[in-house]
N, C-alpha and C. Protein backbone atom coordinates (compact mmCIF):
# COMPACT_ATOMS: atom_id res chain seq x y z
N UNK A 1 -104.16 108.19 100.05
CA UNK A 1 -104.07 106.76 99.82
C UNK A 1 -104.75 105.96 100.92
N UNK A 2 -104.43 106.44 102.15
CA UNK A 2 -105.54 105.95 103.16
C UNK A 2 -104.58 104.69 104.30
N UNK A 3 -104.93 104.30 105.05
CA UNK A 3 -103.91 103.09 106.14
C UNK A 3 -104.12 102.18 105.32
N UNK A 4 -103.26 101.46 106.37
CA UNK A 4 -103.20 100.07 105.73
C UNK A 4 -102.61 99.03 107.03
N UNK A 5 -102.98 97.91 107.55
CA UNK A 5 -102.60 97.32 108.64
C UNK A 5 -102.23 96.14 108.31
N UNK A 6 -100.80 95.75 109.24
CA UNK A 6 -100.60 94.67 108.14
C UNK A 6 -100.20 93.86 110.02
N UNK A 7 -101.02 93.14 109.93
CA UNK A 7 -100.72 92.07 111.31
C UNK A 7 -99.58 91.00 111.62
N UNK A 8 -99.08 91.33 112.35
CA UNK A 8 -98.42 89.94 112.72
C UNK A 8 -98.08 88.88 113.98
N UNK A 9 -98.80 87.71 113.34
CA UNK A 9 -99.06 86.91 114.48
C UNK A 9 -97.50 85.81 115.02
N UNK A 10 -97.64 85.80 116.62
CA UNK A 10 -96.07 85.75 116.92
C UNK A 10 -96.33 83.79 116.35
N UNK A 11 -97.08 83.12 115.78
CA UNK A 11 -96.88 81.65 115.49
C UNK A 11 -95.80 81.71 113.96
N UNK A 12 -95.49 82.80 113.92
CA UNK A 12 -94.35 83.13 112.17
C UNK A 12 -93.07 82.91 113.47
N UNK A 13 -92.86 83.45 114.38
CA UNK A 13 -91.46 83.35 114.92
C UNK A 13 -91.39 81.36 115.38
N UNK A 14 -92.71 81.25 116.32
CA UNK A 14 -92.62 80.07 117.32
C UNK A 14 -93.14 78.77 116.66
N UNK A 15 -92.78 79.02 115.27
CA UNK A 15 -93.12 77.37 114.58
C UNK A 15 -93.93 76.50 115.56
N UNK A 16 -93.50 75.72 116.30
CA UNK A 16 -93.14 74.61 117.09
C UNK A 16 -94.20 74.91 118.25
N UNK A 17 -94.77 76.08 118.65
CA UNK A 17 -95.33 75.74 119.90
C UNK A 17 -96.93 77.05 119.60
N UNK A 18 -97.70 76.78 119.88
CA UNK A 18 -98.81 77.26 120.46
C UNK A 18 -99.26 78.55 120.98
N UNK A 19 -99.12 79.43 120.19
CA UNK A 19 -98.80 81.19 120.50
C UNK A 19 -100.15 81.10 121.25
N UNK A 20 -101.08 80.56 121.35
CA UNK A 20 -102.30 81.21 121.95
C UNK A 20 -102.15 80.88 123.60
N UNK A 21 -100.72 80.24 124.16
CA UNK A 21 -101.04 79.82 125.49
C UNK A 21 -99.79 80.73 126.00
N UNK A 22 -99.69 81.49 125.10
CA UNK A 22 -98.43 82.36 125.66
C UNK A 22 -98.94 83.69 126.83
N UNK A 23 -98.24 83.54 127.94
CA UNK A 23 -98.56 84.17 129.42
C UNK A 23 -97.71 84.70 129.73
N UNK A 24 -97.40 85.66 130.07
CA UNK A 24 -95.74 86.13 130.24
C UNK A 24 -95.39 85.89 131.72
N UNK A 25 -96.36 85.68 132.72
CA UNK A 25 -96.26 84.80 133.84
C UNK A 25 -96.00 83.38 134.11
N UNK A 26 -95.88 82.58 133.02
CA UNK A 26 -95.80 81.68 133.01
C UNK A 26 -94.35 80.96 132.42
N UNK A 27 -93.73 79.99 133.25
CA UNK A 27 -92.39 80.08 133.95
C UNK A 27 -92.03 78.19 133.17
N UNK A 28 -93.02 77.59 132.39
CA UNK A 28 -92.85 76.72 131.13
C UNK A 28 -91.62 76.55 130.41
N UNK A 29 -90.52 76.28 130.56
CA UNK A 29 -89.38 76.61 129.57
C UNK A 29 -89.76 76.52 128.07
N UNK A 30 -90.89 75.90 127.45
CA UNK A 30 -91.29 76.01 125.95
C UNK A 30 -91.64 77.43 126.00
N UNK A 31 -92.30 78.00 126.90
CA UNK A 31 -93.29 79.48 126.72
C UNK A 31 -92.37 80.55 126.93
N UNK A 32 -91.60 79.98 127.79
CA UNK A 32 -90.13 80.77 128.09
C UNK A 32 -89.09 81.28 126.68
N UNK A 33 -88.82 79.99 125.92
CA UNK A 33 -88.34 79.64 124.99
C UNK A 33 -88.50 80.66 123.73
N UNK A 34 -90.69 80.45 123.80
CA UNK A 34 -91.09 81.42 122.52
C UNK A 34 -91.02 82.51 122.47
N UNK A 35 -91.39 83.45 124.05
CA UNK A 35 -91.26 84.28 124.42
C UNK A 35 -90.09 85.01 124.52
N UNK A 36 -88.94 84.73 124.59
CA UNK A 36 -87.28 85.05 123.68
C UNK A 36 -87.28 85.26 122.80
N UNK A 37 -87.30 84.02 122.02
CA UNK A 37 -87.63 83.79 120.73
C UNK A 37 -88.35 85.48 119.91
N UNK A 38 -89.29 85.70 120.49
CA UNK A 38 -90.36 86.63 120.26
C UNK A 38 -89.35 88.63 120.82
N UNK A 39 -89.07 87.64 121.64
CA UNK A 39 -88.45 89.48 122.09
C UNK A 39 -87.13 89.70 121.41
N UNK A 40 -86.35 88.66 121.22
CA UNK A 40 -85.24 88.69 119.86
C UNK A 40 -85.57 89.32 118.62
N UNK A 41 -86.61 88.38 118.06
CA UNK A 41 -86.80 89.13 117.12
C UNK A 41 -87.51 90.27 116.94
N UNK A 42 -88.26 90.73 117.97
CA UNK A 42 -88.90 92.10 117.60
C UNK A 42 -87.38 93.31 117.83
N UNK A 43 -86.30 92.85 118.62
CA UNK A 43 -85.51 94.42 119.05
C UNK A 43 -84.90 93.80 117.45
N UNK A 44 -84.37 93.17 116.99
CA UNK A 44 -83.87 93.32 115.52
C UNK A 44 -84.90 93.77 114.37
N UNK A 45 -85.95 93.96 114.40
CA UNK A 45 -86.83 94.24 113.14
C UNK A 45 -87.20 95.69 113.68
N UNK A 46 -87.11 95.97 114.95
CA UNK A 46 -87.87 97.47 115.38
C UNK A 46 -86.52 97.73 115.01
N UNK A 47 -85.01 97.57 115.14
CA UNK A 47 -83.75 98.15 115.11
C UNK A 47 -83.40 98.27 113.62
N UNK A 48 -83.79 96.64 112.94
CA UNK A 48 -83.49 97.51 111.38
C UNK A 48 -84.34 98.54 110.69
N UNK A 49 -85.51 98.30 111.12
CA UNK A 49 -86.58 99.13 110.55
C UNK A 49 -86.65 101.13 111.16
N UNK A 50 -85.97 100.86 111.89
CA UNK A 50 -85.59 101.97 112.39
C UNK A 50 -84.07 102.53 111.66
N UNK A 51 -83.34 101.98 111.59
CA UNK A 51 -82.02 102.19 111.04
C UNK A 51 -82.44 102.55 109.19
N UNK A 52 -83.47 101.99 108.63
CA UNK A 52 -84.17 102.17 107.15
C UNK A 52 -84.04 102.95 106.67
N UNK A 53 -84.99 103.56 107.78
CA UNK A 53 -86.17 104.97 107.44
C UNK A 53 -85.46 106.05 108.23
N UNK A 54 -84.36 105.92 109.24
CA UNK A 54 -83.78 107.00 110.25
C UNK A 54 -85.01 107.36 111.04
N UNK A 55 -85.73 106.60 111.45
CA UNK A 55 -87.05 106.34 112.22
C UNK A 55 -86.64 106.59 114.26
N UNK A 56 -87.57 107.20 114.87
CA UNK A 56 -87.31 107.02 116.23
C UNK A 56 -88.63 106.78 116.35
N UNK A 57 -88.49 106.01 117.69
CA UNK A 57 -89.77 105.51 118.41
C UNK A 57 -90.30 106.56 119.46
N UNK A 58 -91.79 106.89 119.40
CA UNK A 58 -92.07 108.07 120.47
C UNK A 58 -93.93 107.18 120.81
N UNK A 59 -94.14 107.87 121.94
CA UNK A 59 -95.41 107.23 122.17
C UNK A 59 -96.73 108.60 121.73
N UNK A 60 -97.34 107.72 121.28
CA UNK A 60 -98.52 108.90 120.61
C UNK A 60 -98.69 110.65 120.65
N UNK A 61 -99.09 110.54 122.49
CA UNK A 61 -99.56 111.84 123.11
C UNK A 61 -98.83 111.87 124.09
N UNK A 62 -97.25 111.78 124.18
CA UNK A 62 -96.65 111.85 125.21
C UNK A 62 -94.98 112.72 124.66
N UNK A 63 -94.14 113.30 125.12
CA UNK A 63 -92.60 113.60 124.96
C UNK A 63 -92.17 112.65 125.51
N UNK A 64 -92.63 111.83 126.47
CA UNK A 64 -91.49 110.97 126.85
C UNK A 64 -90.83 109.63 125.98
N UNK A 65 -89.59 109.52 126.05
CA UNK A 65 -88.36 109.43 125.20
C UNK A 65 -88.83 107.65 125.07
N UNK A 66 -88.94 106.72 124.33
CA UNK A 66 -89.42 105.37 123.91
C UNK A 66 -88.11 104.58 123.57
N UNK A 67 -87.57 103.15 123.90
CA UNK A 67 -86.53 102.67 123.48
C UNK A 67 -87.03 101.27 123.04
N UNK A 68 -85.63 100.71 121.99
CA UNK A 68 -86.92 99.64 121.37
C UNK A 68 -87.08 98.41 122.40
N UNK A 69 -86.10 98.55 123.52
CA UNK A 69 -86.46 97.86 124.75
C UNK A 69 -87.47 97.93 125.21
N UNK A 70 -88.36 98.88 125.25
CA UNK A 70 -89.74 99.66 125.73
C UNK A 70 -90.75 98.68 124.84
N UNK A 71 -90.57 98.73 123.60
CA UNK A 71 -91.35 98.05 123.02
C UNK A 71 -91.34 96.39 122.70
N UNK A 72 -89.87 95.86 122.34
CA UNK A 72 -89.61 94.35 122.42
C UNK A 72 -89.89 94.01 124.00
N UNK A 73 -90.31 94.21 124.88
CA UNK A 73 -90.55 93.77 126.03
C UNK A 73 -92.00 93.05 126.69
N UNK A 74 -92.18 91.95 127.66
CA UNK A 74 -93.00 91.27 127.57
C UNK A 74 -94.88 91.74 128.00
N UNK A 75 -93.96 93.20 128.85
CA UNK A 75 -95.77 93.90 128.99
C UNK A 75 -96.17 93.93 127.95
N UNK A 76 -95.85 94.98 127.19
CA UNK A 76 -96.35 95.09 125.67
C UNK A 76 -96.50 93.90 124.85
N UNK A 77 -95.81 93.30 125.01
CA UNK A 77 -96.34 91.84 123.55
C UNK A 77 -96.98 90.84 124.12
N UNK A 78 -96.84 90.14 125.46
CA UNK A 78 -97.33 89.19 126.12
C UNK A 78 -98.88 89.87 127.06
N UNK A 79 -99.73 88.84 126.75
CA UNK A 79 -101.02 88.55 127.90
C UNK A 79 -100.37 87.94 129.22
N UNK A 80 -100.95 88.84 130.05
CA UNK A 80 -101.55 87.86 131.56
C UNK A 80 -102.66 87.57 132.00
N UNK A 81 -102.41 86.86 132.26
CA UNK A 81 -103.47 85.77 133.40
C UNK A 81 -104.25 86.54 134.44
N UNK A 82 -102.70 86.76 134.73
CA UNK A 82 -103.31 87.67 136.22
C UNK A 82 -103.13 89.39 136.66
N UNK A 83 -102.52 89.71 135.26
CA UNK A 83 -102.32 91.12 134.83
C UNK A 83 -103.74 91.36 134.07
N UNK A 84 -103.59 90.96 133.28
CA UNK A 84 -104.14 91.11 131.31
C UNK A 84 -103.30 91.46 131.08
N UNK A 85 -103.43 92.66 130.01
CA UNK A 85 -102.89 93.20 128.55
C UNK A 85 -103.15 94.77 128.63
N UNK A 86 -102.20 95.99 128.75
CA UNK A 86 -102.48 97.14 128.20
C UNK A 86 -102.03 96.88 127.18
N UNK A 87 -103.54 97.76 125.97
CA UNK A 87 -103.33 98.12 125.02
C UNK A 87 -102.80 99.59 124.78
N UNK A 88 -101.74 99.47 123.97
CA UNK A 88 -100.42 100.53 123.71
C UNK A 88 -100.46 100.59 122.58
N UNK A 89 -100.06 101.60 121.70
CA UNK A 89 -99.36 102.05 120.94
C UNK A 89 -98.66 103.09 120.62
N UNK A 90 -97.07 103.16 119.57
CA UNK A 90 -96.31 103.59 119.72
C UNK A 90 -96.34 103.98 117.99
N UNK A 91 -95.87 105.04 117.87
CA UNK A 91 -95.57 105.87 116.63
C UNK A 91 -94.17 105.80 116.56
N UNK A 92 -93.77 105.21 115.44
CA UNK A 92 -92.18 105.29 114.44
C UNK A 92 -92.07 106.31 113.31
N UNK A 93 -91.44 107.51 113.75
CA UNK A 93 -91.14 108.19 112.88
C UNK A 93 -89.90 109.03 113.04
N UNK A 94 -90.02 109.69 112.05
CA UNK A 94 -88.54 110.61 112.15
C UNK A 94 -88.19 111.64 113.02
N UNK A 95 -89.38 112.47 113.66
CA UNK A 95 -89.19 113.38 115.12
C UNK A 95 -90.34 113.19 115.35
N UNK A 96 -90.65 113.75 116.87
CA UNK A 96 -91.46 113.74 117.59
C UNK A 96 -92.67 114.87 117.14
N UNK A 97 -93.49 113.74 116.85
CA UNK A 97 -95.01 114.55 116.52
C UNK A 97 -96.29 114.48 117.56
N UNK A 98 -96.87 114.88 118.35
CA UNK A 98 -97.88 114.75 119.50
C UNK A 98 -99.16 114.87 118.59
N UNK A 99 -100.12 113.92 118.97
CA UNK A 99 -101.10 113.35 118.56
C UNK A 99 -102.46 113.46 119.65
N UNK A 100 -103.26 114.08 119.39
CA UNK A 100 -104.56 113.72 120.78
C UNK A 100 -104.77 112.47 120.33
N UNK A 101 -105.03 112.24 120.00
CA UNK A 101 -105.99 110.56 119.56
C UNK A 101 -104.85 109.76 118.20
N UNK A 102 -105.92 108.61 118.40
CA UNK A 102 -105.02 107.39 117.26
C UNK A 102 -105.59 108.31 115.84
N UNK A 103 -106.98 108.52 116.17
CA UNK A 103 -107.74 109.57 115.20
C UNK A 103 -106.62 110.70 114.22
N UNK A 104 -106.03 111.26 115.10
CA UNK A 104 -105.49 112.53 114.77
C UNK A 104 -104.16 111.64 114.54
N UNK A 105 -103.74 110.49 114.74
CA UNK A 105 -102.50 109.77 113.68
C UNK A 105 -102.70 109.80 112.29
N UNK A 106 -104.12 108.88 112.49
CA UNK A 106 -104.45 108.39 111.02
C UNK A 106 -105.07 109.57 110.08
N UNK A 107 -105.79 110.50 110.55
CA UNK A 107 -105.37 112.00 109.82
C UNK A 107 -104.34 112.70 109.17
N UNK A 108 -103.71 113.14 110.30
CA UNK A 108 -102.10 113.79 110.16
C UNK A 108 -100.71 113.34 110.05
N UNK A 109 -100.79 112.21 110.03
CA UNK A 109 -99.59 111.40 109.97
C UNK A 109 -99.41 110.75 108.06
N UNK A 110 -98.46 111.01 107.81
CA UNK A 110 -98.07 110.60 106.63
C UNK A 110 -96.72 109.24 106.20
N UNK A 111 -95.69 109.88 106.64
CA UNK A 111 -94.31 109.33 106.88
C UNK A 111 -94.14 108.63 108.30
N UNK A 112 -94.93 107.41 108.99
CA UNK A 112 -94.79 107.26 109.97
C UNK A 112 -95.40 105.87 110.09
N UNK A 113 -95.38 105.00 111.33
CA UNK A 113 -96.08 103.57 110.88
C UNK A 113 -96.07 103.79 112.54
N UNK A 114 -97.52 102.94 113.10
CA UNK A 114 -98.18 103.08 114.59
C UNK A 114 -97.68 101.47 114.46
N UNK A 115 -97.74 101.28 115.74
CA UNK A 115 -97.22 99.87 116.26
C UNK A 115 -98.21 99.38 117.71
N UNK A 116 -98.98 98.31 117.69
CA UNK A 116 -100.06 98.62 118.47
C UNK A 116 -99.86 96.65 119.03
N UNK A 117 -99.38 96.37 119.97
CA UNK A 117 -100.03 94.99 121.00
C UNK A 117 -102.04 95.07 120.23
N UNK A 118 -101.82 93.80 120.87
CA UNK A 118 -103.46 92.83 120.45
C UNK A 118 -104.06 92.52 121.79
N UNK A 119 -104.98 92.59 122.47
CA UNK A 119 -105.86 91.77 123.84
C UNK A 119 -105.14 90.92 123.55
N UNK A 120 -104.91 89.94 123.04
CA UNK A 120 -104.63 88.50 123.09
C UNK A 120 -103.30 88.41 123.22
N UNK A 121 -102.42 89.17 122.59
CA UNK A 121 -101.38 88.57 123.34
C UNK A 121 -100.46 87.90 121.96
N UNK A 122 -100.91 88.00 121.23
CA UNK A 122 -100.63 86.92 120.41
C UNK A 122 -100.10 87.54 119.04
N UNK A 123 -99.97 89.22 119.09
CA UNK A 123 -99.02 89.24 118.12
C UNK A 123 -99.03 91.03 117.91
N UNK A 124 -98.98 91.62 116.94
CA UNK A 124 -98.76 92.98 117.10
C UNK A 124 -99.70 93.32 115.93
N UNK A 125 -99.85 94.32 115.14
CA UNK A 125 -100.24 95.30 114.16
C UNK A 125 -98.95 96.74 113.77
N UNK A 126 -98.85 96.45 112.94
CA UNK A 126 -98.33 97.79 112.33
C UNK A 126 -99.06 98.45 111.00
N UNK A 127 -99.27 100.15 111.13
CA UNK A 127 -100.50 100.65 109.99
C UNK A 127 -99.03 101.83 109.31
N UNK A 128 -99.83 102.04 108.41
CA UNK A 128 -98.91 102.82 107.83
C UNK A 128 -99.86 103.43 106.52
N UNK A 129 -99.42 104.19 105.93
CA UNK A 129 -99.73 104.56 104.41
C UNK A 129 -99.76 103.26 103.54
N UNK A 130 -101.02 102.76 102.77
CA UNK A 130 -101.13 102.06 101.52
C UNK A 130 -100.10 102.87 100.99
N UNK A 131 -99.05 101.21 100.22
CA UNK A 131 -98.48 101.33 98.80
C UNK A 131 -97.13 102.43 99.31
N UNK A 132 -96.55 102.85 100.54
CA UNK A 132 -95.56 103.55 100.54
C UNK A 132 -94.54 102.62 101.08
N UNK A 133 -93.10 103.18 101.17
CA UNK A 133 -92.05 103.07 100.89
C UNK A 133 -91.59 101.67 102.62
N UNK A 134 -92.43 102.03 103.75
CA UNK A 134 -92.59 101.71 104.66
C UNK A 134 -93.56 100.19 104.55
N UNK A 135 -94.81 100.53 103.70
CA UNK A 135 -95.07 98.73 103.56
C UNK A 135 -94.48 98.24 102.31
N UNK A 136 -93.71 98.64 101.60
CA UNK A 136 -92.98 97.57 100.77
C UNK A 136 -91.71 97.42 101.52
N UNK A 137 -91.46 97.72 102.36
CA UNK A 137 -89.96 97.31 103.03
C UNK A 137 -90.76 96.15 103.80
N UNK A 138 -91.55 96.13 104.75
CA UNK A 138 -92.25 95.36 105.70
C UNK A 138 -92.59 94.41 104.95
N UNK A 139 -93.17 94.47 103.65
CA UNK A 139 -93.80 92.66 103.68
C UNK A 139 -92.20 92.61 102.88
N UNK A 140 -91.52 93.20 102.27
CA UNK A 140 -90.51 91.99 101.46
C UNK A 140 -89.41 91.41 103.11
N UNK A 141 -90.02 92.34 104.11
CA UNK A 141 -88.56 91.61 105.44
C UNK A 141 -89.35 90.65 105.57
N UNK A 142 -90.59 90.45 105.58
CA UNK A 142 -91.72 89.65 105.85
C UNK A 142 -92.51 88.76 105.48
N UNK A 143 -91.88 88.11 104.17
CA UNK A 143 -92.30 87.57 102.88
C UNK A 143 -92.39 86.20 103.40
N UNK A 144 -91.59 85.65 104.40
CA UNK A 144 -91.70 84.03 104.88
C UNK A 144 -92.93 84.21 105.93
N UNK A 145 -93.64 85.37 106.05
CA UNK A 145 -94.54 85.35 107.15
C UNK A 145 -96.01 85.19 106.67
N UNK A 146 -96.95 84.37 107.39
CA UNK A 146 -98.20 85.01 106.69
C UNK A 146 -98.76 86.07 108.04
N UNK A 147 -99.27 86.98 106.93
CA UNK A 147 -99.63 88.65 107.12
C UNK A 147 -101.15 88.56 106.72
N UNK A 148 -101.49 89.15 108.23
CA UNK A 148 -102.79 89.47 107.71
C UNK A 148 -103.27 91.16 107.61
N UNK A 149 -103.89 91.66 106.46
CA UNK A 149 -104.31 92.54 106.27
C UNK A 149 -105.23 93.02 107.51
N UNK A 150 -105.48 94.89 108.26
CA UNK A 150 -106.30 94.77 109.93
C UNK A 150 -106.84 95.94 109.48
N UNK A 151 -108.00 95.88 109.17
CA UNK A 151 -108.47 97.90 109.84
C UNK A 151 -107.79 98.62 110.72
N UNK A 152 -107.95 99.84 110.69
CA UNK A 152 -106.91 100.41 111.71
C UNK A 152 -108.15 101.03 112.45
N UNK A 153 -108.75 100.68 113.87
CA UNK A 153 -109.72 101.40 114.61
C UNK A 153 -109.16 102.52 115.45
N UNK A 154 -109.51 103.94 115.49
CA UNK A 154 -109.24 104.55 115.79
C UNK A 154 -109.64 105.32 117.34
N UNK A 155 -109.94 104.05 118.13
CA UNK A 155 -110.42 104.12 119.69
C UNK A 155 -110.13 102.61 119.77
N UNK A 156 -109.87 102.83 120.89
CA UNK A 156 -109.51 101.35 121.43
C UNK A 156 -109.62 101.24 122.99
């Protein structure tokens, strides 16, 4: 059936304010505000979406153990200024599968959805199997959101 990337930009959580000036260094009580805002709701959607599927979080090419604290947290979702941005991603699935490359995800991976930060700062990606059981749960939690459809590049 092939991936499928379904984006989401954090201006669906922060109505009201300006996702593109979001800094995780930056000490603004509005940016402060979204940036909550933003880490709230990702540990409840990584927690139900995990609770779904009986899903655990593991990082690509690594055993070491991933919590959804690891991932709702502001390295991973927020840009700096005076950091930047590692780009990360993290594999949700049911046990631990080791991967050389994003390559050898989107190959061998079937039952599983990658979870990947943006340079910018400004919102996430999740890929998964077209048409399975994993993106019809995601857009109907997601139905007040607009979603944009992403290639899934397999180097980054």
């Amino acid at each position: 059936m092939g991936k499928i990337g379904i984006s989401i930009d954090y201006s669906n959580i922060c109505k009201d304010y300006n996702t593109v000036y979001l800094d995780r260094d930056n000490t603004d009580p509005a940016t402060k505000k979204c940036m909550t805002s933003v880490l709230k709701w990702m540990q409840s959607f990584l927690n139900d979406l995990l609770a779904e599927f009986g899903y655990q979080l593991h990082n690509v090419s690594s055993e070491s153990p991933v919590k959804v604290d690891d991932v709702a947290a502001k390295r991973f979702l927020f840009y700096s200024l005076e950091k930047e941005i590692m780009l990360q991603s993290y594999v949700i699935q049911k046990s631990l599968t080791l991967y050389d490359s994003l390559a050898a995800w989107e190959a061998n991976s079937s039952d599983s959805i990658m979870i990947q930060n943006d340079e910018d700062g400004s919102g996430i990606a999740l890929y998964m199997e077209k048409g399975s059981q994993e993106e019809t749960w995601i857009r109907k939690r997601l139905e007040a959101f607009s979603l944009d459809e992403v290639a899934f590049e397999p180097i980054r």
